[in-house]
Protein backbone atom coordinates (compact mmCIF):
# COMPACT_ATOMS: atom_id res chain seq x y z
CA UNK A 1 0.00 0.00 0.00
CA UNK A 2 1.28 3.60 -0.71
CA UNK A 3 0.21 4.68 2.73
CA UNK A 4 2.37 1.99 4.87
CA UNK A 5 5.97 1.70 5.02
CA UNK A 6 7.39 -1.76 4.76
CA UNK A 7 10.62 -1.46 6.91
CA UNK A 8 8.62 0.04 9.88
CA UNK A 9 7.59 -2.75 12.72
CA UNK A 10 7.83 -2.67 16.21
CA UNK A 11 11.39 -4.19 17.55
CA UNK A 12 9.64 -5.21 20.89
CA UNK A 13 7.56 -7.29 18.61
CA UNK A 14 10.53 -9.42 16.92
CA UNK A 15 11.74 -12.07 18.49
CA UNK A 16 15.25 -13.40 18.30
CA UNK A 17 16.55 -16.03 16.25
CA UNK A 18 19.78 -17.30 17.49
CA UNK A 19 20.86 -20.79 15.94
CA UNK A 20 17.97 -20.76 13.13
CA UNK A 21 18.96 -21.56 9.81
CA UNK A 22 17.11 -19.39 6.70
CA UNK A 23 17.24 -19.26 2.96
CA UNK A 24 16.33 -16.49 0.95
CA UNK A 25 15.68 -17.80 -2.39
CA UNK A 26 15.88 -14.93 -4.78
CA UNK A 27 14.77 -13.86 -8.39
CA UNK A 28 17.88 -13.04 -10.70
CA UNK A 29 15.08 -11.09 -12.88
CA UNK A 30 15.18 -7.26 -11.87
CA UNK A 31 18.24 -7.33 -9.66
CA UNK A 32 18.46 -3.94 -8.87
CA UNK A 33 15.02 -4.75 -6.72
CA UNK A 34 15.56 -8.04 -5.82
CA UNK A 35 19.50 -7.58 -4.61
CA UNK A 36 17.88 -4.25 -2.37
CA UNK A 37 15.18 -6.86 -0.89
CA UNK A 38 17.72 -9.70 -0.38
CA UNK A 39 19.87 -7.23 1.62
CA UNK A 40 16.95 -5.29 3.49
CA UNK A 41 16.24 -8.93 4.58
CA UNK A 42 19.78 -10.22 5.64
CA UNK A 43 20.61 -7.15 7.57
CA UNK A 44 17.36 -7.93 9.62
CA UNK A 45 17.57 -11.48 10.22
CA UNK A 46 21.33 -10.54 11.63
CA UNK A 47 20.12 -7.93 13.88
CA UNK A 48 17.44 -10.63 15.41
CA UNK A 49 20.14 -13.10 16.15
CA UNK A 50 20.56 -15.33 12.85
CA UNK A 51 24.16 -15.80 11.91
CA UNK A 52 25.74 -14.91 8.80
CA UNK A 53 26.81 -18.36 7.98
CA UNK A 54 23.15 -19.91 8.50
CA UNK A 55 21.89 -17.32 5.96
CA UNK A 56 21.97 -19.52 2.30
CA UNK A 57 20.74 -16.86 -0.61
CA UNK A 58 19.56 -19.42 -3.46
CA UNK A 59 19.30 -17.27 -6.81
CA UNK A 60 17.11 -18.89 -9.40
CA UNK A 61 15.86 -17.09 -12.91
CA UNK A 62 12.78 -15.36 -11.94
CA UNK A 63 10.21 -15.23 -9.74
CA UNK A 64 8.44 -18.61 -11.40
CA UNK A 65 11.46 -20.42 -10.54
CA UNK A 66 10.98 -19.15 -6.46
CA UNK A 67 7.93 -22.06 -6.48
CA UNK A 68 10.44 -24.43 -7.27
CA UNK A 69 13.49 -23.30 -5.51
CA UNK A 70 11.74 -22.78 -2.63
CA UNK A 71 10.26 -26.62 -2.56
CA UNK A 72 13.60 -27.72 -3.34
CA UNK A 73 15.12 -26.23 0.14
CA UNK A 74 12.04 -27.59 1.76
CA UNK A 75 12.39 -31.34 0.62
CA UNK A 76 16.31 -30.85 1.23
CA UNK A 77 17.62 -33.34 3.42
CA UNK A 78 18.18 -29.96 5.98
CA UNK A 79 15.92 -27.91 5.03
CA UNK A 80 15.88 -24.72 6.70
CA UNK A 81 14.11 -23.30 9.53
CA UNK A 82 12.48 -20.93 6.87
CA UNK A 83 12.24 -19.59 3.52
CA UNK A 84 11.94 -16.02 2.12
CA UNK A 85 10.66 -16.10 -1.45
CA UNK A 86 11.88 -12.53 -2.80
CA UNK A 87 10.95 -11.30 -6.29
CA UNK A 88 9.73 -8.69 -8.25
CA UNK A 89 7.72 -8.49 -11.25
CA UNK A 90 6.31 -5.70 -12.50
CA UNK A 91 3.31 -5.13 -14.98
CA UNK A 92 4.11 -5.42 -18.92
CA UNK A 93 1.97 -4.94 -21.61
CA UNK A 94 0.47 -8.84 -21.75
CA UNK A 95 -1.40 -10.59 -19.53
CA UNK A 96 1.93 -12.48 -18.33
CA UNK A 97 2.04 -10.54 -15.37
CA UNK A 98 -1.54 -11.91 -14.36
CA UNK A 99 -0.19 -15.29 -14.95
CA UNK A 100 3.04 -15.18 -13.59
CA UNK A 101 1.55 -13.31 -10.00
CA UNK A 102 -1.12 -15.54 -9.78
CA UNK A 103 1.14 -18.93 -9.97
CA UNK A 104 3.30 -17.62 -7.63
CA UNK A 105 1.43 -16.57 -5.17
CA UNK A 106 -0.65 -19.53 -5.09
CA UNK A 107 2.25 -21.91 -5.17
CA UNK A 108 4.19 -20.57 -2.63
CA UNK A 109 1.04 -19.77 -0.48
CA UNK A 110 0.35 -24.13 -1.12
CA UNK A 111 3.76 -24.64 0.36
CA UNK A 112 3.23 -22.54 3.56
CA UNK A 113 0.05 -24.06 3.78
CA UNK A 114 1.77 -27.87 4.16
CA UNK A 115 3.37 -26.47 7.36
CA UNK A 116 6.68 -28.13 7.24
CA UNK A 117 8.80 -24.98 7.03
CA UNK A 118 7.73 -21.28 6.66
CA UNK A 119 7.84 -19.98 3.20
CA UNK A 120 7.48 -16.27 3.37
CA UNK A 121 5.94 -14.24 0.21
CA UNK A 122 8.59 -11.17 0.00
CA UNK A 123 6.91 -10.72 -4.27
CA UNK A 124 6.70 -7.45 -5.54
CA UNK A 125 3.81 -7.11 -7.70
CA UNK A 126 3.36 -3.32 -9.48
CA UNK A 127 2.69 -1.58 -11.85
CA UNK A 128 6.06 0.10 -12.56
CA UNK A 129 9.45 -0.11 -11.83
CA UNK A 130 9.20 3.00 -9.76
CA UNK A 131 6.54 1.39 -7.69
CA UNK A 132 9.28 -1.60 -6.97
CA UNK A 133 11.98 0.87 -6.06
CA UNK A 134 9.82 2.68 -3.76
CA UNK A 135 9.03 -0.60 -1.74
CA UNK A 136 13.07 -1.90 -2.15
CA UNK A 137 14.29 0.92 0.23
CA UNK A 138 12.69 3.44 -1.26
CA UNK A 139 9.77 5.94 0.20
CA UNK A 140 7.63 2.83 1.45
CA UNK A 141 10.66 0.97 3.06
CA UNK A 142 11.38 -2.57 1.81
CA UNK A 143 9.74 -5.70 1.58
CA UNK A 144 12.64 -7.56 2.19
CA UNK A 145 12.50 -6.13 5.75
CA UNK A 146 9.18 -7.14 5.93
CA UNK A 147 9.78 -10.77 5.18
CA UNK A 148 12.59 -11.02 7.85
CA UNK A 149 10.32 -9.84 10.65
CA UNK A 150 7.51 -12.24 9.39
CA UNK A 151 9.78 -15.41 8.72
CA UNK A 152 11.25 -14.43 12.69
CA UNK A 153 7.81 -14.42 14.35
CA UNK A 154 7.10 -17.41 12.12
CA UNK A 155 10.09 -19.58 13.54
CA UNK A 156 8.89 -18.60 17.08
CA UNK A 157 5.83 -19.88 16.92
């Protein structure tokens, strides 16, 4: 939403996640977005507690491939104690941006929904590629931040 900024929570609110293990699997498609979201989202989960070394960033192609990378990491052998999903896609002039949203969403909304690990939706869906700068650290914080606080209060519960 325009009118909330993504970055702003309160820290009483957060629990911390010493010894947890996260992956952030993240869309290579619109890097400058998705590389702002990954890092809004590391630099949380380190100030909560999670260590640098049991932070894995997965890249995959785009944000069609985070369905699959992210049920990858949860079938692993170890899979994590969560997942961030972070992408961005941003309206075109075809429908492939219904598509495309839709599947994702869905997908990675079925995984959450088996209960096995977290998988947290950090997806940019707009309009523009202003609209995804503005919510990647710009004017309405970043949705990378976002998905750190959720996936911590997730692995609490």
């Amino acid at each position: 939403m325009a009118t909330t900024n993504l970055s702003i929570y309160n820290p009483e609110d957060v629990p911390t996640a010493t010894g947890k293990r996260v992956a952030l699997v993240v869309s290579e498609w619109n890097p400058a977005v998705t590389d702002a979201l990954m890092q809004g989202a590391h630099d949380t989960l380190v100030k909560y507690g999670v260590a640098e070394k049991d932070i894995k960033v997965h890249r995959v192609s785009g944000s069609f491939e985070l369905i699959y990378g992210s049920a990858r990491l949860m079938e692993s052998p170890t899979p994590p104690d969560c997942i961030i999903a972070l992408g961005c896609i941003v309206r075109g002039e075809t429908p492939h941006f219904d598509y495309i949203s839709e599947a994702v969403s869905v997908n990675l909304g079925a995984l959450n929904a088996r209960g096995e690990v977290p998988v947290v939706f950090g997806v940019l869906t707009t309009d523009t590629m202003e609209q995804a700068t503005e919510r990647a650290g710009g004017i309405h914080g970043n949705k990378g931040v976002e998905g750190a606080v959720t996936a911590l209060k997730l692995m609490a519960l």
